[in-house]
Protein backbone atom coordinates (compact mmCIF):
# COMPACT_ATOMS: atom_id res chain seq x y z
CA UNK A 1 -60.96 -16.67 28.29
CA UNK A 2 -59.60 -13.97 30.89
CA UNK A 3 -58.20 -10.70 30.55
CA UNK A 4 -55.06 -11.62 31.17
CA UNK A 5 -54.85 -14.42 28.39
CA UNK A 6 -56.45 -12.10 25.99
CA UNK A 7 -53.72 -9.57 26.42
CA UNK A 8 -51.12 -12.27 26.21
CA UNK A 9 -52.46 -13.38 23.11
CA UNK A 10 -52.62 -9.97 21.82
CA UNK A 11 -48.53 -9.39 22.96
CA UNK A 12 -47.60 -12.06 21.48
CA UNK A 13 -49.50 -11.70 18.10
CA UNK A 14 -48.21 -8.68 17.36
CA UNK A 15 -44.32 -9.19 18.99
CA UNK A 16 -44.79 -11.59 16.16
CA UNK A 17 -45.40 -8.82 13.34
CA UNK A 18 -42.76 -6.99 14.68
CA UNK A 19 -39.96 -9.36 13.36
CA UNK A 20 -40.76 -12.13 10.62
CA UNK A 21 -39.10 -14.46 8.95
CA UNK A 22 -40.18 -14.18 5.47
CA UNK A 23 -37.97 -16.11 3.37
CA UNK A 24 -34.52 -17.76 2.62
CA UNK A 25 -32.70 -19.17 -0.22
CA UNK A 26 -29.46 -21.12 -0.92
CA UNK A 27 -26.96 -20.57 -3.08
CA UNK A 28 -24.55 -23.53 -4.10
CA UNK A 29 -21.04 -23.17 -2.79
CA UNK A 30 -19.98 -24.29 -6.71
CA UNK A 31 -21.39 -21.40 -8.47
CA UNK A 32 -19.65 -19.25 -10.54
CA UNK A 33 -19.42 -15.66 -10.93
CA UNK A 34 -19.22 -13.20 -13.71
CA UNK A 35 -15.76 -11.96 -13.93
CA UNK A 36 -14.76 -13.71 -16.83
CA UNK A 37 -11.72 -15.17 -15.11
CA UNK A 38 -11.44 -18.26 -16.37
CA UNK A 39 -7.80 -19.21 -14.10
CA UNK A 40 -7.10 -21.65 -11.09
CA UNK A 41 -5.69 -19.72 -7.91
CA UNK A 42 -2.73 -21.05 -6.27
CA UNK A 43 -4.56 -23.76 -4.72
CA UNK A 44 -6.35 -24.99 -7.60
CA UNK A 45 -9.80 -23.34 -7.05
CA UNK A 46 -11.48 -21.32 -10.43
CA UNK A 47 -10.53 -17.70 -9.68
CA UNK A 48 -14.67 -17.30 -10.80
CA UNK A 49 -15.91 -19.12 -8.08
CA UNK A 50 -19.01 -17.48 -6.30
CA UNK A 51 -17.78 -17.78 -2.86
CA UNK A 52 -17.48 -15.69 0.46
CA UNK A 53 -19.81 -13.26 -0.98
CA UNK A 54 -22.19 -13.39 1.28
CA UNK A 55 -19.19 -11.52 3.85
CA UNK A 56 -21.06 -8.57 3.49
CA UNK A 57 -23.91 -6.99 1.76
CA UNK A 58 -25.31 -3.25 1.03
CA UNK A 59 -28.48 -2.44 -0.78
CA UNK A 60 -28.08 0.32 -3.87
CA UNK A 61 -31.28 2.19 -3.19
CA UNK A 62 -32.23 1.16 -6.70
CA UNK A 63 -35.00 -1.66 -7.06
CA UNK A 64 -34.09 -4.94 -5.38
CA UNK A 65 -30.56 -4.35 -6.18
CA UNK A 66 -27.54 -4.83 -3.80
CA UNK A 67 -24.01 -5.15 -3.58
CA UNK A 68 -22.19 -8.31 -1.92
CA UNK A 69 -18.72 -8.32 -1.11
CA UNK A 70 -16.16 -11.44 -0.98
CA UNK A 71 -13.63 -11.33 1.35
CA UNK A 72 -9.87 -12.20 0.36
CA UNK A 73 -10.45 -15.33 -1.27
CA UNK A 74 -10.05 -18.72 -0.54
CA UNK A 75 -7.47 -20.24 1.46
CA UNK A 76 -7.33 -17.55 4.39
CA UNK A 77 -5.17 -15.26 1.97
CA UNK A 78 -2.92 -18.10 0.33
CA UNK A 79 -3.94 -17.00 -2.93
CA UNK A 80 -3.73 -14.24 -5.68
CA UNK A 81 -7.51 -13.67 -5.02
CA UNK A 82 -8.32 -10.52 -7.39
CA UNK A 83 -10.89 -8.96 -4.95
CA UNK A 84 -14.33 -7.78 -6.24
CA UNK A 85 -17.93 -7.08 -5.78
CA UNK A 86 -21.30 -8.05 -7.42
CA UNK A 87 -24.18 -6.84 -8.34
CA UNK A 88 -26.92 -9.07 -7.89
CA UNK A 89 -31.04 -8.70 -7.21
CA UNK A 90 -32.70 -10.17 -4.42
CA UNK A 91 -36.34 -10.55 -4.84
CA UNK A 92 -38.88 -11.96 -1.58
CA UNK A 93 -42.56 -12.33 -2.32
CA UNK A 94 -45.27 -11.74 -0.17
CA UNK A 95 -45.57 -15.30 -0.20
CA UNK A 96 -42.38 -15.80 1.34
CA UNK A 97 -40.44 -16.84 -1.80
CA UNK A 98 -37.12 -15.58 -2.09
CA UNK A 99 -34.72 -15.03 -5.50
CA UNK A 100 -31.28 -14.50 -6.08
CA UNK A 101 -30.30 -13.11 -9.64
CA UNK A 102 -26.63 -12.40 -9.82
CA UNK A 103 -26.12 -9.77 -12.26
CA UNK A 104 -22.49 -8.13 -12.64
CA UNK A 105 -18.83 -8.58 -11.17
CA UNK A 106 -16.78 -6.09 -10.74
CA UNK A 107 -13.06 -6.11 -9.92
CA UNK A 108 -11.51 -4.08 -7.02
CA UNK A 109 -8.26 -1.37 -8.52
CA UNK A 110 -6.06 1.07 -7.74
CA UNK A 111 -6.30 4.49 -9.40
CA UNK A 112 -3.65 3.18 -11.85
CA UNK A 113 -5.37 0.16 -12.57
CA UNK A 114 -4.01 -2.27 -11.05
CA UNK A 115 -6.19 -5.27 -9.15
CA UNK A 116 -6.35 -5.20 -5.74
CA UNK A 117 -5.18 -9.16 -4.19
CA UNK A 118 -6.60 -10.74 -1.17
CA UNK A 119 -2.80 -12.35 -0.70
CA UNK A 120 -1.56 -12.12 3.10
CA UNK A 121 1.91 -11.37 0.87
CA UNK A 122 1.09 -8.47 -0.91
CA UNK A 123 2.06 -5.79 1.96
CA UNK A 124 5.27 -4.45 0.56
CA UNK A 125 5.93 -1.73 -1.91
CA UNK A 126 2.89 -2.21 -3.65
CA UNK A 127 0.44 -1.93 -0.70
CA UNK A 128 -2.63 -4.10 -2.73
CA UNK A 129 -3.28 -6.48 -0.42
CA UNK A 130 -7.10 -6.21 1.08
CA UNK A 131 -9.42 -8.22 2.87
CA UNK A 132 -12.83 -6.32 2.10
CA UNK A 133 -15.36 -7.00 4.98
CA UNK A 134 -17.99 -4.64 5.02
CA UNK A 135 -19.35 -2.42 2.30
CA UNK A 136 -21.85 0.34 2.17
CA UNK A 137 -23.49 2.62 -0.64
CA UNK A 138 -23.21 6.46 -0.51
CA UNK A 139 -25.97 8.43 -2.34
CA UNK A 140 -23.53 9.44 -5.05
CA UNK A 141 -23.01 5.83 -5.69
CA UNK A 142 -19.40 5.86 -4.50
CA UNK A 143 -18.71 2.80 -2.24
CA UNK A 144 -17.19 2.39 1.25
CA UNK A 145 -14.63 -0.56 2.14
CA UNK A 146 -13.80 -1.71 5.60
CA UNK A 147 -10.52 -3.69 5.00
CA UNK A 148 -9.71 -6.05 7.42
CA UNK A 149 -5.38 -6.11 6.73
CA UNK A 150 -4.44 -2.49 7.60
CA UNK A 151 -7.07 -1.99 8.98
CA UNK A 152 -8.55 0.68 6.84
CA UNK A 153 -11.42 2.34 5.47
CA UNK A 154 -11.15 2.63 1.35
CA UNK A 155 -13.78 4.53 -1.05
CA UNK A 156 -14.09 3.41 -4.20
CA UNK A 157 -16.30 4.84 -7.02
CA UNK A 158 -19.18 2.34 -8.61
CA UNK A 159 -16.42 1.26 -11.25
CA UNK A 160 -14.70 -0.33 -8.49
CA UNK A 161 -11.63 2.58 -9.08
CA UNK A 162 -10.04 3.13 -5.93
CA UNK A 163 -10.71 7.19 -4.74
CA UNK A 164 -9.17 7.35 -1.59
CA UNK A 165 -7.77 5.79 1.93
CA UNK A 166 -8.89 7.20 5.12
CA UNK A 167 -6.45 7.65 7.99
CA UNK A 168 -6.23 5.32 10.60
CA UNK A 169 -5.76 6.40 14.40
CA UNK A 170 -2.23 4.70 15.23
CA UNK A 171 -2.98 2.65 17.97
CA UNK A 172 -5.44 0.45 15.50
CA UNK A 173 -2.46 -0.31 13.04
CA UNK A 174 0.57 -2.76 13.52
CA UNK A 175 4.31 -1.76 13.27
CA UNK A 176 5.71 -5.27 11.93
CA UNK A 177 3.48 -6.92 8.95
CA UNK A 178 3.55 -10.79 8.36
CA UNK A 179 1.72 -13.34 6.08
CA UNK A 180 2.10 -15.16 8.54
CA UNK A 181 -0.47 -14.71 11.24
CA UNK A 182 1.47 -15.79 14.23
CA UNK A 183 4.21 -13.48 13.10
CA UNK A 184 1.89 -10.47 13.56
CA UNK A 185 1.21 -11.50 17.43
CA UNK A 186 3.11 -10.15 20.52
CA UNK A 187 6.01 -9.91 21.21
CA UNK A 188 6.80 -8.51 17.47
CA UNK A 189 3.12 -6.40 17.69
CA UNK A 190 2.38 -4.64 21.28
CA UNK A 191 -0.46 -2.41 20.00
CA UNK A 192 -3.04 -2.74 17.00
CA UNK A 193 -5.37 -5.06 15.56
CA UNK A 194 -5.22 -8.80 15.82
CA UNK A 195 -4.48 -10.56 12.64
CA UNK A 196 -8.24 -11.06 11.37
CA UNK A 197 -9.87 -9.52 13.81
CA UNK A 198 -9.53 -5.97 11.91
CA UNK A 199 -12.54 -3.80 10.70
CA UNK A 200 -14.90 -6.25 9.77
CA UNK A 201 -18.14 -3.89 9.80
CA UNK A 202 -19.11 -0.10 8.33
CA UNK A 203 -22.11 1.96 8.66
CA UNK A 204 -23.05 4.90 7.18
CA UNK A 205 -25.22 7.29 9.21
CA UNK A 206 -28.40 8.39 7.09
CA UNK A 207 -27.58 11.92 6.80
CA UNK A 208 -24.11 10.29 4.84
CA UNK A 209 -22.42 12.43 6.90
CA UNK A 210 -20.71 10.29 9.13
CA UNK A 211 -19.31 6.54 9.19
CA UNK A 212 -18.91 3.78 11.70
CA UNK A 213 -16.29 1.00 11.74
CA UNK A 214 -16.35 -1.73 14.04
CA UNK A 215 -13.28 -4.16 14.77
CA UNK A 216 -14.12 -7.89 14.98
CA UNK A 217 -12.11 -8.27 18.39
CA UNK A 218 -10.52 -6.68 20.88
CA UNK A 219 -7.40 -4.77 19.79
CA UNK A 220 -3.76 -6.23 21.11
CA UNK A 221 -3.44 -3.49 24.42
CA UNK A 222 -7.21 -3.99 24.67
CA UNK A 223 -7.36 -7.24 25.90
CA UNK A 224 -6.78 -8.65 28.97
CA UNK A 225 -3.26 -9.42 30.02
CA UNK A 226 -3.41 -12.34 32.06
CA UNK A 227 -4.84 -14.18 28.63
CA UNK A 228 -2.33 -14.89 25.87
CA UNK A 229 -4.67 -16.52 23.90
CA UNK A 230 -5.53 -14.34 21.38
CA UNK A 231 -7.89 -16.57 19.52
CA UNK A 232 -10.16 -15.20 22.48
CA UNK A 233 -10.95 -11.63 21.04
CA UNK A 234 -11.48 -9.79 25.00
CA UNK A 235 -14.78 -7.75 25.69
CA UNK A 236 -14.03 -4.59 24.66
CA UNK A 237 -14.19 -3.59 21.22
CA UNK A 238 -13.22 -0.02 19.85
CA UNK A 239 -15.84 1.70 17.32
CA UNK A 240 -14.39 4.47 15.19
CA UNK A 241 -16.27 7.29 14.59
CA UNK A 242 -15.29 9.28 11.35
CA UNK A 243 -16.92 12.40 9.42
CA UNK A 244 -17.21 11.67 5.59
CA UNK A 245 -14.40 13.83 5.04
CA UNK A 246 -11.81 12.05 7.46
CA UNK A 247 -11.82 13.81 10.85
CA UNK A 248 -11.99 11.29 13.79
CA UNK A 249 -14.78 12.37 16.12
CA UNK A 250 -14.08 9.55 18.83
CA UNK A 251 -13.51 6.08 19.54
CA UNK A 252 -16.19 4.42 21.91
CA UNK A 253 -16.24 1.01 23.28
CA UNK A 254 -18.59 -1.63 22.31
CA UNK A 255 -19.02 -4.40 25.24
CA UNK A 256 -19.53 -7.93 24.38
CA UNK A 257 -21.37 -10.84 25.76
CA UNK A 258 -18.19 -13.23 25.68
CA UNK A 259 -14.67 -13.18 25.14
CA UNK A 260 -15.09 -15.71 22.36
CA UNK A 261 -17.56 -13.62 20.48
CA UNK A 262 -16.99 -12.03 17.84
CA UNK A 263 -18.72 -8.18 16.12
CA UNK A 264 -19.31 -8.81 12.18
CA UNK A 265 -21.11 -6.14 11.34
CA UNK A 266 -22.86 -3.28 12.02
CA UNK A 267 -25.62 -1.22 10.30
CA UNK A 268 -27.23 1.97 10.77
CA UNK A 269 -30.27 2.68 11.96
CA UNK A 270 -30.42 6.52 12.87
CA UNK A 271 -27.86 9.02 13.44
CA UNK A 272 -26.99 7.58 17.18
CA UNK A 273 -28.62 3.80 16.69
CA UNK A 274 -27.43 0.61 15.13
CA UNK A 275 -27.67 -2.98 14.60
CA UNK A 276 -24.46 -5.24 15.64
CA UNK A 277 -24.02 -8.86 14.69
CA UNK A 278 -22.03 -10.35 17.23
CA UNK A 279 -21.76 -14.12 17.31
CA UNK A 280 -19.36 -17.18 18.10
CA UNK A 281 -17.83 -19.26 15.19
CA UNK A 282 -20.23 -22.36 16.13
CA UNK A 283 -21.85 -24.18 13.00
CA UNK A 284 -24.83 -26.56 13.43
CA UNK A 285 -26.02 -27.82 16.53
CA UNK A 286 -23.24 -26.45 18.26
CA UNK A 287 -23.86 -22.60 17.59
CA UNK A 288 -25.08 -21.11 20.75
CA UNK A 289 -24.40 -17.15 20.16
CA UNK A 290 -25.62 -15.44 16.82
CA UNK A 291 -27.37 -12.46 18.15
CA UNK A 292 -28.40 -8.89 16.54
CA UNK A 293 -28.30 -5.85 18.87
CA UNK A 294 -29.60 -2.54 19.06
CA UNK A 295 -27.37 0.01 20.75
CA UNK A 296 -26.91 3.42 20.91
CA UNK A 297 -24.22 5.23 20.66
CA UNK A 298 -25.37 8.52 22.52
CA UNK A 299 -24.27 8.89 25.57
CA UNK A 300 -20.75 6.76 24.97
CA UNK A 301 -17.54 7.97 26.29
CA UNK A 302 -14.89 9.15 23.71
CA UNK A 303 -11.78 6.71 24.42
CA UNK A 304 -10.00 7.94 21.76
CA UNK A 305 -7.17 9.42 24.03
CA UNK A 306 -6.61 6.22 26.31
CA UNK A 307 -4.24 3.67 25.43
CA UNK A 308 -5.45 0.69 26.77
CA UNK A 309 -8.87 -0.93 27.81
CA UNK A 310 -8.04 -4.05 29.13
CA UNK A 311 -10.75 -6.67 29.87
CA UNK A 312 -13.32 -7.00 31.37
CA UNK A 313 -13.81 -4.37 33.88
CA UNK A 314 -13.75 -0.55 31.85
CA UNK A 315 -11.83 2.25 33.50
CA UNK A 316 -14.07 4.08 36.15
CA UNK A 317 -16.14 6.79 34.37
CA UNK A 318 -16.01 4.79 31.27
CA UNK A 319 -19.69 4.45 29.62
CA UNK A 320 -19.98 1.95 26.44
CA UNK A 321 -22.68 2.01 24.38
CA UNK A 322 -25.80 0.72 25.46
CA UNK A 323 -27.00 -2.29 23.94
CA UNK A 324 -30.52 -4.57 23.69
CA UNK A 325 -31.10 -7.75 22.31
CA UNK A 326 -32.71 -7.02 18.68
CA UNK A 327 -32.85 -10.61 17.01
CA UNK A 328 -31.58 -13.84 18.16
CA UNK A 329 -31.01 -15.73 15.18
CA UNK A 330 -31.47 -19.57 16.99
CA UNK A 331 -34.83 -18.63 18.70
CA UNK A 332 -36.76 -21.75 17.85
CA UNK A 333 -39.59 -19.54 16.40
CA UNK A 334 -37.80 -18.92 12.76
CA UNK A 335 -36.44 -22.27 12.71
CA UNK A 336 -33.37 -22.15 11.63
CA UNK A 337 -31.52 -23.72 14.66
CA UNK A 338 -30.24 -26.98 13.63
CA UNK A 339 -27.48 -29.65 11.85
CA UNK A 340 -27.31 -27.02 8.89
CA UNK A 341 -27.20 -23.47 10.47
CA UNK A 342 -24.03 -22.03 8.91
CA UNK A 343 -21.10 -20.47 11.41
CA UNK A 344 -20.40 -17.25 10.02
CA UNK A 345 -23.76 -15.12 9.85
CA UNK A 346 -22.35 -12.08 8.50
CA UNK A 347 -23.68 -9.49 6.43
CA UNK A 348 -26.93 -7.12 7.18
CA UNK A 349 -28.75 -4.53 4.84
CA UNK A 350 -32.09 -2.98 4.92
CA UNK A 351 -34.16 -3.05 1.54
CA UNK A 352 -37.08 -1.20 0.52
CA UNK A 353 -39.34 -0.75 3.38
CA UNK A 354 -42.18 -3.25 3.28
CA UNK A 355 -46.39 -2.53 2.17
CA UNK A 356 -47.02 -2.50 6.13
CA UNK A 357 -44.55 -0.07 6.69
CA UNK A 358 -41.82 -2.26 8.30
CA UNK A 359 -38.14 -2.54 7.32
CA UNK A 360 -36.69 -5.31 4.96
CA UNK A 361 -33.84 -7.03 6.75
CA UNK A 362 -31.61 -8.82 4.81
CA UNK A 363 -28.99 -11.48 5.91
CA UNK A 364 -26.31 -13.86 4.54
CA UNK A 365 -23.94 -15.81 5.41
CA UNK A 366 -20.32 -16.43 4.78
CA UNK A 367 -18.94 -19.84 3.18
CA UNK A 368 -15.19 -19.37 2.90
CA UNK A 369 -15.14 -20.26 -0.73
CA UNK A 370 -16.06 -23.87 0.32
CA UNK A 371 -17.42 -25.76 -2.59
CA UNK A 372 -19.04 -27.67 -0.06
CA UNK A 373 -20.47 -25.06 1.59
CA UNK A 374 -23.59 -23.07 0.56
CA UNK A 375 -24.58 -19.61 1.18
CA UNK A 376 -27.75 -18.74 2.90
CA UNK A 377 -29.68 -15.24 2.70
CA UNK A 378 -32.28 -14.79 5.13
CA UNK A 379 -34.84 -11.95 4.70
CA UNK A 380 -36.70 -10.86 8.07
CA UNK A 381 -39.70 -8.32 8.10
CA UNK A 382 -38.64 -5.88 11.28
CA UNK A 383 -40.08 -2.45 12.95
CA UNK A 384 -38.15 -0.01 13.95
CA UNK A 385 -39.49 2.64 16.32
């Protein structure tokens, strides 16, 4: 054999070790959870169906633990959804064997105790209406919310009580609230999220002293003019940089591969590094984009004092952050490509660090509350330099 095959043989064994796919597991899209709530929502689903909670996920830093977070419910925010969280553990074996335990459910409430609804209609006086889409642990064992409605960034402690609401720069929120999406869209909305495409991803730094919040598109003065479609989300995406305590240290910009893509999460890595999940909303043989990226967040430009970022061409002087292709989720090599690779990949947490000394990724998927949909969690054995 030559040199140069040895080598190769040598690169590739190890690029191997470097990310793994050790496991997965299925959950069925008719399990039940363990609120107790024994009801049919509006549409006739059991308001204790397991469902959407693979939207986002967070590990506890206890054991195998972790929290997963539902979204809004089914029915795209038709029903009285009582939003919540569960505790559940996720074992994976050396062998490759993966288990999911579900272990608590706990209900989402204000400080007065009411629940909080994942109801597009529950925007008036009351202010309860949330679409949780990313969730993290602090050390203290509070827990941080990125709501997709406002959009906002909640804390709630580990009874699920809510603590407090950050402030939101202005130019992220809407002026004139709907339930009905097309209601929310320009002309009645000229700046602010697009309905759905709100915070859909929070990190935490690891020194807790700072969080990240990334929208899922583009926001409304963000995208590009000449498009009125605004099921296209635009290229650049806003990432808002917050201290624990509330004070916004900047707004940078986040490029994406397409205008169809969408960001569903992010995850920290280091104070200035993350993983994103950006993807399209393909299922099956027709997904062509689910993609992790590194990128860091170092050298980006603070946009948090100009209006509008239209796409695709950035302002001159404008640097986004910088961005490297981490995990492609269809390479043939895990195998998952195929009729039943789900469409919405989105949730990401690191477990206990491996015996070799690499990270324990964790991923699941999103099933919309679909009876007839499972949920998938993937674990992946990475290294991170």
């Amino acid at each position: 054999m030559s040199l140069f095959l040895i080598l190769a043989t040598l690169w590739n064994s190890t690029h191997q070790l470097e990310i793994q796919l050790l496991g997965k597991t299925v959950i069925p899209g008719t399990a039940s959870d363990l609120s107790g709530m024994k009801n049919l929502l509006e549409d006739k689903s059991p308001n204790n169906r397991l469902g959407g909670f693979g939207s986002a996920i967070a590990y506890t830093g206890q054991g195998n633990n972790y929290l997963l977070l539902p979204d809004r419910g089914p029915g795209d925010g038709a029903n009285s959804y009582s939003c919540r969280f569960h505790l559940a553990e996720i074992n994976v074996s050396t062998s490759g064997k993966l288990d999911f335990k579900l272990l608590k459910t706990t209900l989402f409430k204000t400080p007065e105790g009411s629940t909080l609804t994942g109801s597009s209609k529950g925007f008036g006086s009351s202010g309860n209406r949330f679409d949780p889409e990313g969730i993290r642990v602090l050390k203290n064992g509070s827990i941080l919310i990125s709501d997709e409605y406002g959009p906002s960034i909640w804390l709630f402690d580990s009874t699920g009580k809510l603590k407090h609401k950050f402030i939101i720069p202005e130019k992220f929120l809407i002026q004139n609230k709907s339930d009905h999406a097309e209601k929310e869209f320009p002309p009645s909305n000229k700046k602010g999220r697009v309905t759905n495409k709100g915070f859909e991803g929070i990190a935490i730094s690891p020194d807790q002293k700072k969080w990240l919040a990334a929208l899922q598109g583009s926001l409304i003065q963000d995208r590009n003019p000449s498009n009125s479609d605004l099921k296209t989300n635009g290229n650049n995406l806003r990432f808002l940089e917050t201290s624990i305590e509330g004070k916004h240290l900047r707004e940078i910009v986040y490029k994406m591969e397409s205008a169809k893509n969408g960001v569903n999460e992010i995850l920290a890595i280091g104070e200035e590094d993350y993983l994103v999940l950006e993807r399209d909303g393909d299922a099956g043989e027709s997904a062509r984009f689910k993609k992790i990226f590194r990128i860091s967040t170092k050298n980006a430009t603070d946009v948090s004092k100009i209006i509008s970022l239209p796409a695709p061409k950035l302002p001159e002087g404008i640097v986004p952050v910088t961005k490297t292709l981490f995990l492609d989720l269809l390479d043939p090599k895990f195998g998952l490509k195929g009729k039943d690779f789900p469409a919405k990949i989105e949730g990401l947490a690191f477990g206990p660090n491996l015996p070799d000394g690499r990270r324990l990724l964790i991923i699941t998927t999103d099933n919309d509350f679909k009876p007839d949909e499972s949920t998938w969690i993937y674990a992946f054995a990475v290294k991170i330099d």
